[in-house]
C-alpha atoms as a PDB file:
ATOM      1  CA  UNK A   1       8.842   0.780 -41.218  1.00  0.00           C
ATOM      2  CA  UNK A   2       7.101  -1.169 -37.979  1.00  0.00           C
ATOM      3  CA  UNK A   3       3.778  -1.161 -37.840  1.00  0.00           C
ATOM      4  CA  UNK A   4       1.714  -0.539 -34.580  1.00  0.00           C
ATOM      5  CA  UNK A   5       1.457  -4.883 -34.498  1.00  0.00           C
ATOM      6  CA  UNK A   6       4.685  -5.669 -35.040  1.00  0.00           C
ATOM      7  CA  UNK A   7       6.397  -2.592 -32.498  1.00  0.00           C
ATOM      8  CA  UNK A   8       3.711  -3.987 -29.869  1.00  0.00           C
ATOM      9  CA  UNK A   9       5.305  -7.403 -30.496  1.00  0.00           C
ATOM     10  CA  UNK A  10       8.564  -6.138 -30.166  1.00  0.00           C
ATOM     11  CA  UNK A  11       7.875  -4.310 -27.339  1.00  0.00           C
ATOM     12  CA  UNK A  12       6.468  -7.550 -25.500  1.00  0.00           C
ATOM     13  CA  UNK A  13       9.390  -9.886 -27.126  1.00  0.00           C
ATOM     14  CA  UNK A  14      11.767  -6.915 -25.605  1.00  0.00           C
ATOM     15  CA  UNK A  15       9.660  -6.812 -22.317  1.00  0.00           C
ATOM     16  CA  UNK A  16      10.357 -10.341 -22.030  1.00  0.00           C
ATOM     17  CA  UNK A  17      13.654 -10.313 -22.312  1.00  0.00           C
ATOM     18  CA  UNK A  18      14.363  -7.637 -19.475  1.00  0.00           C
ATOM     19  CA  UNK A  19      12.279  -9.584 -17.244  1.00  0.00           C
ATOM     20  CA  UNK A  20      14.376 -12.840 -18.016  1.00  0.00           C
ATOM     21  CA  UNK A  21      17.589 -11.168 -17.221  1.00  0.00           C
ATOM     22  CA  UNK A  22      16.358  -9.830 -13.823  1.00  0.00           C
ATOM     23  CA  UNK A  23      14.378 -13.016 -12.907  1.00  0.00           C
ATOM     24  CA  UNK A  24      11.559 -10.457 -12.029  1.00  0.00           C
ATOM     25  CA  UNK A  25       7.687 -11.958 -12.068  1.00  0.00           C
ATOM     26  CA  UNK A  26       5.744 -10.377 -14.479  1.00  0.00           C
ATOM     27  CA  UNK A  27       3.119  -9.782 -11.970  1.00  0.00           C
ATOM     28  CA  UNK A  28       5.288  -8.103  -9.514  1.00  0.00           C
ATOM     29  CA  UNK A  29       4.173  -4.633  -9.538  1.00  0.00           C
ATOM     30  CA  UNK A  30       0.965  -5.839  -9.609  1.00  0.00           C
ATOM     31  CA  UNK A  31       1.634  -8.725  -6.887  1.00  0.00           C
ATOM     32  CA  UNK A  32       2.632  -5.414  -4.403  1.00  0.00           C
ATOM     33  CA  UNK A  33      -0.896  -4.233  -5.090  1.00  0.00           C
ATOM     34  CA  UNK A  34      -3.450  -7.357  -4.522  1.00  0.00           C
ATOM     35  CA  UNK A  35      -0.779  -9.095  -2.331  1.00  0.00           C
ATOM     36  CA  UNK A  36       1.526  -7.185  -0.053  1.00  0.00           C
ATOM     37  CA  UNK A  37       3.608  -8.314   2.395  1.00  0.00           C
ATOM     38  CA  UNK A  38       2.515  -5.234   4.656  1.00  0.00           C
ATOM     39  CA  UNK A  39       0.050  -3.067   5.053  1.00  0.00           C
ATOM     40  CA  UNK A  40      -0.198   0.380   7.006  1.00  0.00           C
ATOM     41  CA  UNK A  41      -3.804   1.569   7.303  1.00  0.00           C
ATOM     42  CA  UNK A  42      -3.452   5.483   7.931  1.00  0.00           C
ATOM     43  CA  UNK A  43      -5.913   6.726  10.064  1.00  0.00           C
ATOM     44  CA  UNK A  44      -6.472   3.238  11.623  1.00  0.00           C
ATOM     45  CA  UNK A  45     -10.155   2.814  13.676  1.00  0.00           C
ATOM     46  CA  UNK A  46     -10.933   0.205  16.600  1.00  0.00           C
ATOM     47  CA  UNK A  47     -14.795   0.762  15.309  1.00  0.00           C
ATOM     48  CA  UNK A  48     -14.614  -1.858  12.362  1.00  0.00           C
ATOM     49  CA  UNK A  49     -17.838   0.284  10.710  1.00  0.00           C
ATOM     50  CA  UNK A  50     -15.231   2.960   9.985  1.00  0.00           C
ATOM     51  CA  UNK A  51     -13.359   3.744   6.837  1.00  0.00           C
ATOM     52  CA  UNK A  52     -10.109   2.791   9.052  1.00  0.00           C
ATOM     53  CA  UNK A  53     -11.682   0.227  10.446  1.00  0.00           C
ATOM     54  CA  UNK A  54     -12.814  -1.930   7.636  1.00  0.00           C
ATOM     55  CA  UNK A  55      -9.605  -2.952   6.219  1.00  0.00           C
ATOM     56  CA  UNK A  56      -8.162  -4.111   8.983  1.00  0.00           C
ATOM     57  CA  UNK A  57     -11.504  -5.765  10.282  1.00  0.00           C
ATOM     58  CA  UNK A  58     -11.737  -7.949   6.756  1.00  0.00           C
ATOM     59  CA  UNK A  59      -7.786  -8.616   6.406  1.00  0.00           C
ATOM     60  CA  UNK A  60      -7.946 -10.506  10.360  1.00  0.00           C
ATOM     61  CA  UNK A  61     -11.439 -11.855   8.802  1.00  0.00           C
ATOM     62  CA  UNK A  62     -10.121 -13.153   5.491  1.00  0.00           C
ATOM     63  CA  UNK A  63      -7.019 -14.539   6.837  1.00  0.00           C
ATOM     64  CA  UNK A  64      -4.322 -12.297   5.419  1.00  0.00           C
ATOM     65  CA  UNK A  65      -0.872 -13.202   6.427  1.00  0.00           C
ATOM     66  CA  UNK A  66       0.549  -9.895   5.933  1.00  0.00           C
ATOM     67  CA  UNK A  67       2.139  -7.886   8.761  1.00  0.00           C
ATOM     68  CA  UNK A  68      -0.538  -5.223   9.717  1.00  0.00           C
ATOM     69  CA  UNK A  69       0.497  -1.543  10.559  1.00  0.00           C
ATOM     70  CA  UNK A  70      -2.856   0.429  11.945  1.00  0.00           C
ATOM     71  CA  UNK A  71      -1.023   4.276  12.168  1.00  0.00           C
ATOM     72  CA  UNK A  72      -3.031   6.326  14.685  1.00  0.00           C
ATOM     73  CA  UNK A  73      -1.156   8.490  17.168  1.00  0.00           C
ATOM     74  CA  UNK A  74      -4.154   8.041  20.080  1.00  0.00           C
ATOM     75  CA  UNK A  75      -4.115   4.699  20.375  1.00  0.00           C
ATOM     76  CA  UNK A  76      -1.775   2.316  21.364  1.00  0.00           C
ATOM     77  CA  UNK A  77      -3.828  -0.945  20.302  1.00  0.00           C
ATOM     78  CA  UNK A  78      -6.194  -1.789  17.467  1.00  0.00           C
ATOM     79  CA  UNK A  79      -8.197  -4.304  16.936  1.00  0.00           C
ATOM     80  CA  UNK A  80      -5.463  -6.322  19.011  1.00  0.00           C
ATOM     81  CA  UNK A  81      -2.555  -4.917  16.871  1.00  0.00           C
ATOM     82  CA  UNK A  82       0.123  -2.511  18.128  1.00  0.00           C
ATOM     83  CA  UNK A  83      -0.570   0.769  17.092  1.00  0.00           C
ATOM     84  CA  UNK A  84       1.680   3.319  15.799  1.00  0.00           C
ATOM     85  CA  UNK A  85       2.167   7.116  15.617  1.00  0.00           C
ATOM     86  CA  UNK A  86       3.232   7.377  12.416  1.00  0.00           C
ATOM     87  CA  UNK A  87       5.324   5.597   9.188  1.00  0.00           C
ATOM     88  CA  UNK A  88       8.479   6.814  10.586  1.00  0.00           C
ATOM     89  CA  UNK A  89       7.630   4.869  14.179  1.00  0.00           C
ATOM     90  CA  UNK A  90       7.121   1.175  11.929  1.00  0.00           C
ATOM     91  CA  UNK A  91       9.737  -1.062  11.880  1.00  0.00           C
ATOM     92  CA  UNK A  92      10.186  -1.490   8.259  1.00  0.00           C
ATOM     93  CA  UNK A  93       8.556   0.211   5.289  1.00  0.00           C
ATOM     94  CA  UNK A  94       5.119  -1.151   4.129  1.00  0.00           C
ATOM     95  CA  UNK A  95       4.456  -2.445   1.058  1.00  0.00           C
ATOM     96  CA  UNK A  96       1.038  -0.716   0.920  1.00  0.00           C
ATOM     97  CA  UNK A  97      -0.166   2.252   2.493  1.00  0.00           C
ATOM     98  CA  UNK A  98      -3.813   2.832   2.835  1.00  0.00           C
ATOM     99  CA  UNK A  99      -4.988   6.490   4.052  1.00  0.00           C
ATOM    100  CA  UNK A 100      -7.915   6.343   5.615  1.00  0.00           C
ATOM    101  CA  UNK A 101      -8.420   9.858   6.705  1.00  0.00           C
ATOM    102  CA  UNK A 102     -11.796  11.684   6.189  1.00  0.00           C
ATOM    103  CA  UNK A 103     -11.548  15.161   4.329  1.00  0.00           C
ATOM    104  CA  UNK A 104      -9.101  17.397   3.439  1.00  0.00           C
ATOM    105  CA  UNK A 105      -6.863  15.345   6.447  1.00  0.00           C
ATOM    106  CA  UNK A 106      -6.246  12.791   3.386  1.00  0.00           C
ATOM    107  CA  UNK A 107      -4.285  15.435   1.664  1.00  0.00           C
ATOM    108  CA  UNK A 108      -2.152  15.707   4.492  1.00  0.00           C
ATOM    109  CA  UNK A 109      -1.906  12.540   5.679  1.00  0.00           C
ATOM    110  CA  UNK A 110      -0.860  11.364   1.714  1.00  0.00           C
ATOM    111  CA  UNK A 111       2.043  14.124   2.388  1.00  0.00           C
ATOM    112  CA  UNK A 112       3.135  12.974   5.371  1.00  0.00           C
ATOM    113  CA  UNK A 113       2.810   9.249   4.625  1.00  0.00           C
ATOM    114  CA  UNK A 114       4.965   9.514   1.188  1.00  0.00           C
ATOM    115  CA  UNK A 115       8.311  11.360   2.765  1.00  0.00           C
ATOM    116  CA  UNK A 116       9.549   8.216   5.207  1.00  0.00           C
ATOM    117  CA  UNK A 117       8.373   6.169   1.790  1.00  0.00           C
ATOM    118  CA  UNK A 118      10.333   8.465  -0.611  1.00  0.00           C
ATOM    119  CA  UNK A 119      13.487   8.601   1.919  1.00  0.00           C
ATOM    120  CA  UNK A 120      13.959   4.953   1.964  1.00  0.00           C
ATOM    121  CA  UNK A 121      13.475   3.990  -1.410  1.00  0.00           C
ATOM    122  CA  UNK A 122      10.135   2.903  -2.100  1.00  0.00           C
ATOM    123  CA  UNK A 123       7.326   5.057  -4.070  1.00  0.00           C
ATOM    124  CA  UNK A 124       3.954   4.507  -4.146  1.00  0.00           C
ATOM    125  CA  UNK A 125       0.594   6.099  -5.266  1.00  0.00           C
ATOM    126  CA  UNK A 126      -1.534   6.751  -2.887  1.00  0.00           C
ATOM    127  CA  UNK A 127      -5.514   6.728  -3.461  1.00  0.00           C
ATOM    128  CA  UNK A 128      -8.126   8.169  -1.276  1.00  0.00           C
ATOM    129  CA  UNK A 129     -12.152   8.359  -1.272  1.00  0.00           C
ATOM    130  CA  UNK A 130     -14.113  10.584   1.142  1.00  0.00           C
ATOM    131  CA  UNK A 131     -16.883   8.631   3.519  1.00  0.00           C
ATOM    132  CA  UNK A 132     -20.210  10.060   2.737  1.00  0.00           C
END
């Protein structure tokens, strides 16, 4: 019988091991999270005091060196970055996807932001807060 120690420590020795034979970083799921190699802000704002703003206003700040995607179909420029209608118009897929839509828009904007994801392979969670 394993006890809830030892099956954790097999579980990690295990763990180990599939990591090994895929030369995948431990961290990589959560590398994709803290440091992407792309971002699309959803809902993208030239006014840097707005929820769509404020991402992309601190990542130029801080000095990320990321490839920025602000999505927002009436604008062709923000904050001195191309614009785009939509995830379908990018180039390539992000590796993050921010939705920064106020409301019930989230909800539809998370819809519409996770089919060009889903169709190309990559899946993501999506989180959203309303402004108050």
């Amino acid at each position: 019988m394993v006890t809830g120690g030892e099956g954790l420590r097999r579980h990690h020795r295990l763990s180990a091991k599939a990591m090994e034979k895929t030369n995948a970083s431990p961290n990589a799921s959560l590398d994709a999270a803290i440091a992407p190699k792309s971002v699309a802000i959803i809902g993208a704002s030239q006014n840097p005091n707005k929820i769509g703003g404020r991402p992309i206003t601190h990542m130029l700040h801080y000095g990320y060196r990321g490839t920025i995607y602000p999505i927002n179909p009436g604008r062709d420029e923000i904050q001195s970055l191309k614009s785009y209608l939509s995830l379908a118009a990018l180039p390539s897929v992000p590796k993050l996807a921010i939705i920064a839509v106020a409301g019930e828009g989230a909800v539809a904007a998370t819809a519409r932001s996770a089919r060009p994801l889903l169709r190309r392979g990559r899946k993501h969670i999506f989180g959203t807060a309303t402004a108050g």
